[in-house]
C-alpha atoms as a PDB file:
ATOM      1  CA  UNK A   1       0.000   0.000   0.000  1.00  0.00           C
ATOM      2  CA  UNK A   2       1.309   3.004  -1.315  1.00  0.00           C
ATOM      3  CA  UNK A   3      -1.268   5.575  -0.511  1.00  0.00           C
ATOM      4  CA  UNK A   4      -4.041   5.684   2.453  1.00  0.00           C
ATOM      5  CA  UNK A   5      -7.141   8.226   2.249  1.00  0.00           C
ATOM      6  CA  UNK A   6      -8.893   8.655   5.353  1.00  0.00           C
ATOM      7  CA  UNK A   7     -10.646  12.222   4.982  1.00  0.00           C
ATOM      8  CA  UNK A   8     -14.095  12.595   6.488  1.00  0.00           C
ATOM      9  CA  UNK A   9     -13.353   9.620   9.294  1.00  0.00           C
ATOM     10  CA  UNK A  10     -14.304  11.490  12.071  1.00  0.00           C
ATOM     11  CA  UNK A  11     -10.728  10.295  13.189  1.00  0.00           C
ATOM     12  CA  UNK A  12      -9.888  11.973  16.574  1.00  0.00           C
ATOM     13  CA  UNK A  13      -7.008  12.757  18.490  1.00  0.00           C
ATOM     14  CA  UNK A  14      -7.840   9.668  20.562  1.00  0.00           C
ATOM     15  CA  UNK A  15      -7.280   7.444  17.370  1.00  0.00           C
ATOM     16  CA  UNK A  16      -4.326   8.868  15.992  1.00  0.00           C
ATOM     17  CA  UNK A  17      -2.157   6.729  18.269  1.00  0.00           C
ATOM     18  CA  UNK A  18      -3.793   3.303  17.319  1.00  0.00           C
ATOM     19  CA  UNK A  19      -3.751   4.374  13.502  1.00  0.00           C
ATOM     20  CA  UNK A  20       0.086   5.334  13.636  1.00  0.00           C
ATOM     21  CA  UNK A  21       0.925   1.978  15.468  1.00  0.00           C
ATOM     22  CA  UNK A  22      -1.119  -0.121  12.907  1.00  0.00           C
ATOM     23  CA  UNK A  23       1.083   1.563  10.194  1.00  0.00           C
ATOM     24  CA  UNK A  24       4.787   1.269  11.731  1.00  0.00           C
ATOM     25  CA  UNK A  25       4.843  -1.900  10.402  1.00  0.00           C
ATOM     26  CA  UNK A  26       4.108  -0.397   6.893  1.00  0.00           C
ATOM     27  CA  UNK A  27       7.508   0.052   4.876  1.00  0.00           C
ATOM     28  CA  UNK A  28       5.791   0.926   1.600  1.00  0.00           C
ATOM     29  CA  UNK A  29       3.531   4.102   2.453  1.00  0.00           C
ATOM     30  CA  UNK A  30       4.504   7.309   0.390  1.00  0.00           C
ATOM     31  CA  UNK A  31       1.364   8.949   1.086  1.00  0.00           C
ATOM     32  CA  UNK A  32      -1.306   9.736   4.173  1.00  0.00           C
ATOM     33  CA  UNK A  33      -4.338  11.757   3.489  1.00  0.00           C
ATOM     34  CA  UNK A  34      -6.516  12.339   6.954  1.00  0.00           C
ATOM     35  CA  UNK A  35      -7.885  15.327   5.343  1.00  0.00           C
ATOM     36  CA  UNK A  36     -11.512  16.379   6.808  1.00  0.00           C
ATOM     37  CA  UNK A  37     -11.513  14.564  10.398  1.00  0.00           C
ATOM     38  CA  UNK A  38     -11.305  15.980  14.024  1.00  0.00           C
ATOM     39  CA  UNK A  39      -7.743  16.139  14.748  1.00  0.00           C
ATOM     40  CA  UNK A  40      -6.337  19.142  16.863  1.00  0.00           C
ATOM     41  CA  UNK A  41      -2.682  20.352  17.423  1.00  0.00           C
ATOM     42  CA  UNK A  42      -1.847  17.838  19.844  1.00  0.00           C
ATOM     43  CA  UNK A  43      -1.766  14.954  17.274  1.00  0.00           C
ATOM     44  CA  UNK A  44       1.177  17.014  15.775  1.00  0.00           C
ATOM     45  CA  UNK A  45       3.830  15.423  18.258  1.00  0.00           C
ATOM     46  CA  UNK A  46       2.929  11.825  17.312  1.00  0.00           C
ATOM     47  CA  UNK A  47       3.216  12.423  13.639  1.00  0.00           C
ATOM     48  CA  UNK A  48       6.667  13.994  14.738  1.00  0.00           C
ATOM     49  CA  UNK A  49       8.125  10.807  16.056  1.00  0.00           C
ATOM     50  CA  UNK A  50       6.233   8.774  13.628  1.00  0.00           C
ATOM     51  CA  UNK A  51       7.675  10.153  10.802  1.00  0.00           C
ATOM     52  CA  UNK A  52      11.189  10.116  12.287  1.00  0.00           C
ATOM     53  CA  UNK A  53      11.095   6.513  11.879  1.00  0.00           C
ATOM     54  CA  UNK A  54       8.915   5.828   9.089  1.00  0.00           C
ATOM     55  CA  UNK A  55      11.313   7.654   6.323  1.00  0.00           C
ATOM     56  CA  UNK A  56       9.003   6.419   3.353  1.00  0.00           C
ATOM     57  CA  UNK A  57       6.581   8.774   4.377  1.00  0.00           C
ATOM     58  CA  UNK A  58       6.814  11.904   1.592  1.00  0.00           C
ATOM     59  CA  UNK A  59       2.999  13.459   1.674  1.00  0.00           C
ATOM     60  CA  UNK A  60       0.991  14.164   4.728  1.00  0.00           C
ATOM     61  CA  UNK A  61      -2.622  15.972   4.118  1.00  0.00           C
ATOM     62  CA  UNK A  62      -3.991  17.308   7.542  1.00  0.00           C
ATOM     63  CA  UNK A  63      -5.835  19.932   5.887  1.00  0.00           C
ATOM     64  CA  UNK A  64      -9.605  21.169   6.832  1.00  0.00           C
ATOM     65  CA  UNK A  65      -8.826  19.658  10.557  1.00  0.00           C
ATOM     66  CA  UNK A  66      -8.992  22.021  13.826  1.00  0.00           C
ATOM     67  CA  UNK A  67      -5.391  22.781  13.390  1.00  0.00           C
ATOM     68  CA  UNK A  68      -4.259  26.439  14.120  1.00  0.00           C
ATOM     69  CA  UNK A  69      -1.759  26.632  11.230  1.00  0.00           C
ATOM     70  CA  UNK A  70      -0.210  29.739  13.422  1.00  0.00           C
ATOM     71  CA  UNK A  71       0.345  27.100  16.033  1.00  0.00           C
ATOM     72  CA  UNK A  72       1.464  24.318  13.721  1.00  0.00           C
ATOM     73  CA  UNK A  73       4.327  26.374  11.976  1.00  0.00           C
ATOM     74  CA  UNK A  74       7.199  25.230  13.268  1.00  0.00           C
ATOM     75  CA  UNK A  75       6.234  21.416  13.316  1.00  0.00           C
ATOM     76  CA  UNK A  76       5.195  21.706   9.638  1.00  0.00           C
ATOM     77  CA  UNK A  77       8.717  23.288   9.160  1.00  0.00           C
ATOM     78  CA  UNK A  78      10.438  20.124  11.679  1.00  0.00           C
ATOM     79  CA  UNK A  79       8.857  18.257   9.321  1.00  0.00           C
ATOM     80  CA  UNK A  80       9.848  19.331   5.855  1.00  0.00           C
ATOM     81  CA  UNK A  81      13.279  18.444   7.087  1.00  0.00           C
ATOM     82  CA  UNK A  82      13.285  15.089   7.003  1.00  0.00           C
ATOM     83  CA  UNK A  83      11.203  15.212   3.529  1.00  0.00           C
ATOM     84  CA  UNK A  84       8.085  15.626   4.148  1.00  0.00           C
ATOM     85  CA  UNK A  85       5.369  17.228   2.314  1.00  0.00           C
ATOM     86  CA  UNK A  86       2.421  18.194   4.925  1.00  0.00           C
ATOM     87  CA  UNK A  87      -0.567  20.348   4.407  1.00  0.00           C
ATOM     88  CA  UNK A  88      -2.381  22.067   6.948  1.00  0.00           C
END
């Protein structure tokens, strides 16, 4: 699997942490796409240290989410570092 959509989930905060755990084990994932869901600032820090070990990762959609882009500025940034694309 090379791509995973999940936009209008209703994913929360609360399942962010199951959802990164059940793809750790994925070597082959380019792209994530949780576009449209419930996710907050908070979940930035997990996607931090999930995508410092999980290098494959190159796209990351968190757009139309209750993100304060303001807020999420620097992480975004921490991110494009090691190669990642990520909308907000």
């Amino acid at each position: 699997m090379k791509s995973l959509k999940l936009l209008k989930n209703k994913i929360t905060n609360e399942g962010v942490p199951l959802l990164l755990k059940a793809l750790s084990e994925n070597n082959s994932l380019i792209s994530l796409n949780l576009a449209q869901n419930m996710l907050s600032d908070k979940v930035l820090d997990l996607f931090s240290s999930f995508l410092q070990t999980n290098h494959n990762i190159k796209l990351l959609c968190l757009n139309q989410n209750n993100i304060n882009v303001r807020n999420a500025k620097n992480k975004v940034a921490d991110f494009k570092k090691l190669g990642v694309t990520v909308s907000v």
